[in-house]
N, C-alpha and C. Protein backbone atom coordinates (compact mmCIF):
# COMPACT_ATOMS: atom_id res chain seq x y z
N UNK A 1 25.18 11.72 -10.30
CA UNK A 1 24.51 12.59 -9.32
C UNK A 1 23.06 12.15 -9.16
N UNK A 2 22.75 12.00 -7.63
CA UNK A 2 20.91 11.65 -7.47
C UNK A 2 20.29 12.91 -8.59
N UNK A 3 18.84 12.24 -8.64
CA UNK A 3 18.09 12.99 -9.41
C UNK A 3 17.58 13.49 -8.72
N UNK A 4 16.66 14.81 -8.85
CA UNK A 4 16.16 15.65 -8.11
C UNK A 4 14.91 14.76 -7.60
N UNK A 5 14.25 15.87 -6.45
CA UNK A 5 13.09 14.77 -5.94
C UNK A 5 12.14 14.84 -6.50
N UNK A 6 11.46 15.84 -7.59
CA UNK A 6 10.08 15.60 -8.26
C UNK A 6 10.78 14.78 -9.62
N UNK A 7 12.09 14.51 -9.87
CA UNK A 7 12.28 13.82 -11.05
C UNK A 7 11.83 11.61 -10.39
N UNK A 8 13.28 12.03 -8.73
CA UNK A 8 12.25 10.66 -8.87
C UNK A 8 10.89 10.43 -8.23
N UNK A 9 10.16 11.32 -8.04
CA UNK A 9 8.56 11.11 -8.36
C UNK A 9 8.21 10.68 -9.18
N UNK A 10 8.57 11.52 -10.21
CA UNK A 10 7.60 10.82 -11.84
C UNK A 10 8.90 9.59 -12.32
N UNK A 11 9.55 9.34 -11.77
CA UNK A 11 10.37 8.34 -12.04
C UNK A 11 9.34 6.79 -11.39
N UNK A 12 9.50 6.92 -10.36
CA UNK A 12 8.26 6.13 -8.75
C UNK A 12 6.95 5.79 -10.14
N UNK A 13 6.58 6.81 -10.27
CA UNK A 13 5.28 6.92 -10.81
C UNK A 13 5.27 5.45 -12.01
N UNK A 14 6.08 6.63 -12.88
CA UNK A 14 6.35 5.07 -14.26
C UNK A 14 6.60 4.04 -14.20
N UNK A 15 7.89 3.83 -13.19
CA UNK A 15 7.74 2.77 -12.70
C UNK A 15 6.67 1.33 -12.31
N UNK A 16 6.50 2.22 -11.83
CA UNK A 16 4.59 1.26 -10.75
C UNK A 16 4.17 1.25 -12.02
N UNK A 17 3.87 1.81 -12.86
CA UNK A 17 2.37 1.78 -13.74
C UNK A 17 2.97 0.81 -15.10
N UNK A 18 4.67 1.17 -15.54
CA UNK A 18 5.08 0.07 -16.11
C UNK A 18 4.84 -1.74 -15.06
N UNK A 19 4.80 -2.00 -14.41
CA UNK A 19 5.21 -2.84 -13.48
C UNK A 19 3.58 -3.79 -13.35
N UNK A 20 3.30 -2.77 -13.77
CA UNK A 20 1.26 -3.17 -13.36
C UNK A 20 0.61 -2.52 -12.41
N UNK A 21 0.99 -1.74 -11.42
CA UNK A 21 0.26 -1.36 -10.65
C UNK A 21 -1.09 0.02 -11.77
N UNK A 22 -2.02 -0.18 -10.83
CA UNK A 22 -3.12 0.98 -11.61
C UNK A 22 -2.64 2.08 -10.99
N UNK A 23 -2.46 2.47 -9.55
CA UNK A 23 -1.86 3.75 -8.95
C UNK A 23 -0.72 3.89 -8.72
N UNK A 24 -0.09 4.91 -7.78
CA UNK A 24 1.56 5.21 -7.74
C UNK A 24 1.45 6.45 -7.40
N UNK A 25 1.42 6.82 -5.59
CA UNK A 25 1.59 8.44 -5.23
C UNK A 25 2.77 7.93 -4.08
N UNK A 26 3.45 9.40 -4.31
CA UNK A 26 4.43 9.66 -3.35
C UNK A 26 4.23 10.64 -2.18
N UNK A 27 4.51 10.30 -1.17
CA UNK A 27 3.73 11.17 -0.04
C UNK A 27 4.84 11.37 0.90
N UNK A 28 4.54 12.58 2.00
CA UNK A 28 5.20 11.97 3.53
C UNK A 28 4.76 11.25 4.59
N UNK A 29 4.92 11.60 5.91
CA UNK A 29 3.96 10.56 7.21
C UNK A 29 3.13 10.94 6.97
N UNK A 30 1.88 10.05 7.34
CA UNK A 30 0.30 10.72 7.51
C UNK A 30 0.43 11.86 8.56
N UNK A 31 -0.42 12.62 8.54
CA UNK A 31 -0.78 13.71 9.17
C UNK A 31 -0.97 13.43 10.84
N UNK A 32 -1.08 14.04 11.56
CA UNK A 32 -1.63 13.58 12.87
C UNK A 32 -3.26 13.34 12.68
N UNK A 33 -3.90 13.96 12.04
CA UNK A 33 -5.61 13.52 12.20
C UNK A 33 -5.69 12.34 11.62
N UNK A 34 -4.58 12.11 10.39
CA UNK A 34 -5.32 10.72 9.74
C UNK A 34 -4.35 9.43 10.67
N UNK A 35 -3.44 9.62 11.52
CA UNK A 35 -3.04 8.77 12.60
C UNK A 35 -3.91 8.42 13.71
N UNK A 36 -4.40 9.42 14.36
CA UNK A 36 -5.49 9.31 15.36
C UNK A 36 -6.54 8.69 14.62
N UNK A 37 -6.95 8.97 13.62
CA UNK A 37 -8.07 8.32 13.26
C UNK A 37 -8.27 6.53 12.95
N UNK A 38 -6.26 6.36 12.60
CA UNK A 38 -5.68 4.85 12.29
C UNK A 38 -5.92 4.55 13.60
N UNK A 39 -5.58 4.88 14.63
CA UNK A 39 -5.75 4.58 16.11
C UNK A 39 -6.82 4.09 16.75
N UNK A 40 -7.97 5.31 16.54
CA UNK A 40 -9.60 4.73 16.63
C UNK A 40 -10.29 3.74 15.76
N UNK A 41 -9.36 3.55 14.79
CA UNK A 41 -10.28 2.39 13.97
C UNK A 41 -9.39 1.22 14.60
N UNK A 42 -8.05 0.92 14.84
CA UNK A 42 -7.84 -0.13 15.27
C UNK A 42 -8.29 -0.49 16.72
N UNK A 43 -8.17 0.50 17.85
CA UNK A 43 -9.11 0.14 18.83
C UNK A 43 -10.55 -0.16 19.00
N UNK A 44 -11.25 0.58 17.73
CA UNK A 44 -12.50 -0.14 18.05
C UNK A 44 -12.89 -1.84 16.77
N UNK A 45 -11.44 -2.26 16.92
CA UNK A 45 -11.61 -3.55 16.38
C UNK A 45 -12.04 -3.65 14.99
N UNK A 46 -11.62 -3.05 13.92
CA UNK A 46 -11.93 -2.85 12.84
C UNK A 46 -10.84 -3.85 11.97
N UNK A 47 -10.55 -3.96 12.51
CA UNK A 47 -9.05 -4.92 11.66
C UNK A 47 -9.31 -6.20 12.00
N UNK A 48 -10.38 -6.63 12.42
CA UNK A 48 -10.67 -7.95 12.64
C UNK A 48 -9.52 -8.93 13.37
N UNK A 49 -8.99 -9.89 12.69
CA UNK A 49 -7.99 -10.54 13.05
C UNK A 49 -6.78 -10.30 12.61
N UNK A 50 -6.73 -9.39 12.02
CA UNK A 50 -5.15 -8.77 11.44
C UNK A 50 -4.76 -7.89 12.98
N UNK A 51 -4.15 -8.72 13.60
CA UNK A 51 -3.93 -8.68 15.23
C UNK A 51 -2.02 -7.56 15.02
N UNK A 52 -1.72 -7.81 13.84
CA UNK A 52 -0.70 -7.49 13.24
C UNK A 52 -1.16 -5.84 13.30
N UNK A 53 -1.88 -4.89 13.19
CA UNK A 53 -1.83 -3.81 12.99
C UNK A 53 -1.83 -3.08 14.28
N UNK A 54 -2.62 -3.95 14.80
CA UNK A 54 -2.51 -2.90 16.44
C UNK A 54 -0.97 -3.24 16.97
N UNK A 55 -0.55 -4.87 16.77
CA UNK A 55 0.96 -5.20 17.74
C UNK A 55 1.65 -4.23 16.84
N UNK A 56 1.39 -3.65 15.41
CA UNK A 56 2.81 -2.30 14.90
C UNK A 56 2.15 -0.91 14.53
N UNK A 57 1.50 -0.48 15.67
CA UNK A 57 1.15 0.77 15.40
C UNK A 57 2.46 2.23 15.13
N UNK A 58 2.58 1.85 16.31
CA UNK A 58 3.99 2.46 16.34
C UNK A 58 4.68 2.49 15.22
N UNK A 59 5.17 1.66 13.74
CA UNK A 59 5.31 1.80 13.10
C UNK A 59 4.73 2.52 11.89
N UNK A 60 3.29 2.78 12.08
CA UNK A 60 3.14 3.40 10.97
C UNK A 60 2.83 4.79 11.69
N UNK A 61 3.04 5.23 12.26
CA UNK A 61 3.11 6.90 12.93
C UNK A 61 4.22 7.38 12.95
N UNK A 62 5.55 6.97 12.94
CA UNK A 62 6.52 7.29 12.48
C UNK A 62 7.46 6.66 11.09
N UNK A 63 7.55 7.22 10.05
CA UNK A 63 8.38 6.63 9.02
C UNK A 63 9.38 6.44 9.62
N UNK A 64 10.59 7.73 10.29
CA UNK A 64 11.53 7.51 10.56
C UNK A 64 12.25 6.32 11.19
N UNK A 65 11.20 6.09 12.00
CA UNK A 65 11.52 4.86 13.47
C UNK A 65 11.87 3.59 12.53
N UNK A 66 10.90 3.32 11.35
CA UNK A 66 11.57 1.90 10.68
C UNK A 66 12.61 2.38 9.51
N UNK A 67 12.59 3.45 8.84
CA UNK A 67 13.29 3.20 8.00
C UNK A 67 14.10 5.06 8.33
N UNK A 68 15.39 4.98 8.84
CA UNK A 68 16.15 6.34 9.26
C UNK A 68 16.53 6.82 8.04
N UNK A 69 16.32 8.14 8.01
CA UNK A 69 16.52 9.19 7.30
C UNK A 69 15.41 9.09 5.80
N UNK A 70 14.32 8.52 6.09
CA UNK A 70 13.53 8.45 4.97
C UNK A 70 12.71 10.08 4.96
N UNK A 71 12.49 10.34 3.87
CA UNK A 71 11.95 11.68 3.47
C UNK A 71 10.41 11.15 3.26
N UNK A 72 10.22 10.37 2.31
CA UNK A 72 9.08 10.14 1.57
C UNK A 72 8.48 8.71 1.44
N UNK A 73 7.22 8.05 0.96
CA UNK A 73 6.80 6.69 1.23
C UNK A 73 6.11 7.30 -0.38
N UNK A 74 6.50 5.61 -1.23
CA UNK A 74 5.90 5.76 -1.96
C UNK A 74 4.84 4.24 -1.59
N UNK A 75 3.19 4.64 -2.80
CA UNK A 75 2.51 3.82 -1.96
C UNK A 75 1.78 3.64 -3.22
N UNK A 76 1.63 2.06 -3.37
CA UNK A 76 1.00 1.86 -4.79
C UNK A 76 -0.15 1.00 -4.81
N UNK A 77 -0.57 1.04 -5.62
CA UNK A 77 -2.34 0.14 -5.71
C UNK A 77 -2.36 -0.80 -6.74
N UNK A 78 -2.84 -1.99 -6.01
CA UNK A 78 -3.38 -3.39 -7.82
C UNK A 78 -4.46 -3.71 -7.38
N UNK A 79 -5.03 -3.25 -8.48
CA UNK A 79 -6.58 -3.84 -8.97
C UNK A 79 -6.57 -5.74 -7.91
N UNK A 80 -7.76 -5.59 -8.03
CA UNK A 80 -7.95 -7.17 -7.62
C UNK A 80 -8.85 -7.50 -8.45
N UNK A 81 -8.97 -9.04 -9.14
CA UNK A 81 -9.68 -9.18 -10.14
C UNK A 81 -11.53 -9.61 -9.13
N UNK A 82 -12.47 -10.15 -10.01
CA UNK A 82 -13.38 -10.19 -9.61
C UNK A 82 -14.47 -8.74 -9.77
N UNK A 83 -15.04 -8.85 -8.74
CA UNK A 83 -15.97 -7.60 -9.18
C UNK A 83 -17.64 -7.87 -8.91
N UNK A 84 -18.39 -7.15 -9.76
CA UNK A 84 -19.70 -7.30 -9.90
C UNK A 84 -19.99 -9.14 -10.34
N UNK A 85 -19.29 -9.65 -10.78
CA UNK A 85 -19.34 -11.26 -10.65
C UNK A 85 -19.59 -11.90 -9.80
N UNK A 86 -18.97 -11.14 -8.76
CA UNK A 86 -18.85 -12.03 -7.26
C UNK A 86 -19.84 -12.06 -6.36
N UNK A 87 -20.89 -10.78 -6.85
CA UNK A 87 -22.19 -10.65 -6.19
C UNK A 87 -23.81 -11.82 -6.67
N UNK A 88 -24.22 -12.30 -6.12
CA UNK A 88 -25.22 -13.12 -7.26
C UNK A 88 -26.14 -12.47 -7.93
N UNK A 89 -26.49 -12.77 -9.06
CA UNK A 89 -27.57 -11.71 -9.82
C UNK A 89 -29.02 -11.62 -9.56
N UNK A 90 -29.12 -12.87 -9.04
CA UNK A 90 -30.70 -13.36 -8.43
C UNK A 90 -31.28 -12.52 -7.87
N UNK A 91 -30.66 -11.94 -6.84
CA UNK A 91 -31.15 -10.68 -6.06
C UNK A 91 -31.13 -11.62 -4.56
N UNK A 92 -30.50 -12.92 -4.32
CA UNK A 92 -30.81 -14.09 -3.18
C UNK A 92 -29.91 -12.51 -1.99
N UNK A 93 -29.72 -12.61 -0.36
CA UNK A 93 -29.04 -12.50 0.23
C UNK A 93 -27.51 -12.85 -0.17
N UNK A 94 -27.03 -12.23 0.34
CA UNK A 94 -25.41 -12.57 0.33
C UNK A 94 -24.39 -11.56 1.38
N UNK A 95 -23.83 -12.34 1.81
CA UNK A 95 -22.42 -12.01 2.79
C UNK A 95 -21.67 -11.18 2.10
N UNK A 96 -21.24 -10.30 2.25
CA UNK A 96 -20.36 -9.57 1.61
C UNK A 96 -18.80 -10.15 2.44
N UNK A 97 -17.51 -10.73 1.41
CA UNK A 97 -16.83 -11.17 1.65
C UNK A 97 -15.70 -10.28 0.39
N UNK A 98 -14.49 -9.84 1.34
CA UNK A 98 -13.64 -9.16 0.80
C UNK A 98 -13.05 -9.69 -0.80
N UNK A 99 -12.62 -9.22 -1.49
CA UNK A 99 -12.34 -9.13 -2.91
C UNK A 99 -10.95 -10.42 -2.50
N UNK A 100 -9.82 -9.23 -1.86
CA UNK A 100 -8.84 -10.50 -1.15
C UNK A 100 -9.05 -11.61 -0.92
N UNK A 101 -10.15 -12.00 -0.56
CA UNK A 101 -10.57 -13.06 0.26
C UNK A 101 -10.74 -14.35 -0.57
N UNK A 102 -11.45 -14.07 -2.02
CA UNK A 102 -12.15 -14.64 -2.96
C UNK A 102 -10.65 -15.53 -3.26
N UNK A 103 -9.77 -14.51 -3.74
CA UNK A 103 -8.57 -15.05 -4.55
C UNK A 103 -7.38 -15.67 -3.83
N UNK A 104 -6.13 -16.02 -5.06
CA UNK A 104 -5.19 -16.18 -4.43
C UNK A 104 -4.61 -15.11 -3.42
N UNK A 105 -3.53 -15.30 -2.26
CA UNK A 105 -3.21 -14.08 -1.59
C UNK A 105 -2.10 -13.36 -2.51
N UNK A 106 -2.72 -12.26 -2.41
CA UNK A 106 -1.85 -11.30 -3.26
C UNK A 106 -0.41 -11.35 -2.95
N UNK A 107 0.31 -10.94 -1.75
CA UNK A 107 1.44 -10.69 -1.10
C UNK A 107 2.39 -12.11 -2.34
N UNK A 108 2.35 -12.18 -2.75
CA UNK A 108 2.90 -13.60 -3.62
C UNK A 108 3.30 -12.89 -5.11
N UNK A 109 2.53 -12.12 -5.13
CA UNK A 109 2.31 -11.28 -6.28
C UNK A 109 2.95 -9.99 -6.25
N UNK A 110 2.18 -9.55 -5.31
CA UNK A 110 3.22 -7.58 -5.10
C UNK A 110 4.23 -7.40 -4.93
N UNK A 111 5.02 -8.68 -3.30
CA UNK A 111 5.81 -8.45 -3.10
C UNK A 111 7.00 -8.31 -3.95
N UNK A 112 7.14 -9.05 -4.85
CA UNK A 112 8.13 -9.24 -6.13
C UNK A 112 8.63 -7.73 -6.52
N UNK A 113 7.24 -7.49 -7.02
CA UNK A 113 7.05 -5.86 -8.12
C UNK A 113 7.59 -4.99 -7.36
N UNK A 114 6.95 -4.70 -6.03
CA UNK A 114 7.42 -3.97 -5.32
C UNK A 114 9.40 -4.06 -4.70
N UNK A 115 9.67 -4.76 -4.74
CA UNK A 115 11.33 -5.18 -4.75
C UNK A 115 11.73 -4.75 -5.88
N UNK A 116 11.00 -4.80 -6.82
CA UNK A 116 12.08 -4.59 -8.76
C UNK A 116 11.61 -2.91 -8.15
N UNK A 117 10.73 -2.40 -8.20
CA UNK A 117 10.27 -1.18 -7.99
C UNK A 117 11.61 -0.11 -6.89
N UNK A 118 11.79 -0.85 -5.87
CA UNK A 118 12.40 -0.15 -4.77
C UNK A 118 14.01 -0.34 -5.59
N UNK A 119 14.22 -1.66 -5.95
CA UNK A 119 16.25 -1.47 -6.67
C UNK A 119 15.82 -0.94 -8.04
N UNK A 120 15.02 -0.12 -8.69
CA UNK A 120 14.89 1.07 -10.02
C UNK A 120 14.93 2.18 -9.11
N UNK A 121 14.04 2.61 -7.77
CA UNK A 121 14.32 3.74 -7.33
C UNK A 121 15.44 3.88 -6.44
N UNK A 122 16.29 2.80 -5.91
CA UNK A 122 17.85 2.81 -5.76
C UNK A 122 18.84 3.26 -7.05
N UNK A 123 18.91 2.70 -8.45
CA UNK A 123 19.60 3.18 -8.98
C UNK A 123 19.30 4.60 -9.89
N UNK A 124 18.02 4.82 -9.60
CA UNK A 124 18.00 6.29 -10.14
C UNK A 124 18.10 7.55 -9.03
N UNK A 125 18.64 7.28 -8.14
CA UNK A 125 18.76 8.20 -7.06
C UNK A 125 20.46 7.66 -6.19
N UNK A 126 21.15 6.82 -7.01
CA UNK A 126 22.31 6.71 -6.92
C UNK A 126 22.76 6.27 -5.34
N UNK A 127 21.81 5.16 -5.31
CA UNK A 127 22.09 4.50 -4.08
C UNK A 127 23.13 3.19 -3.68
């Protein structure tokens, strides 16, 4: 029998945090204010060249539309290494250049975890 839904919450949860991630919340769609607000930041060009967020808006305002009959999105966080290192100590000017940016690309890395992550919350919810 599936497990109840706050069991696989804290199921989601352990998961991620066994796995490496530092965070691990389970949510539903964003709200309508925090959509409109995804809206105004991608129209006023905030996404730079990630040309990718405005061509799938539509996707992230509805869960349902990509994935049918989904209830919930779980949504997890990894540290990126670097830090106060990356700034110079001198006190010289400096560009501020994203954490991402410095390193290897992550997606090489998450995507994996996140796959072992999604077939643990398939077999504890008896999928």
């Amino acid at each position: 029998m599936p497990a109840s839904p706050s069991e696989l919450t804290a199921f989601a949860k352990e998961k991620a945090l066994s796995l490496g991630f530092a965070l691990c919340g389970v949510t539903g769609a964003l709200p309508r204010k925090q959509t409109e607000f995804y809206e105004w930041w991608v129209d006023q060009g905030f996404g730079a060249g990630m040309h990718y967020l405005r061509s799938q808006r539509s996707r992230r305002k509805h869960i349902k539309a990509l994935l049918p009959g989904a209830q919930s999105v779980v949504v997890c966080a990894m540290r990126f290494p670097g830090g106060a290192s990356a700034v110079p100590s001198d006190g010289r000017a400096y560009g501020k250049v994203a954490r991402y940016a410095l390193h290897e690309d992550y997606h090489g890395r998450i995507l994996p975890l996140l796959e072992e992550l999604a077939l643990a919350l398939d077999g504890a919810a008896g999928v």
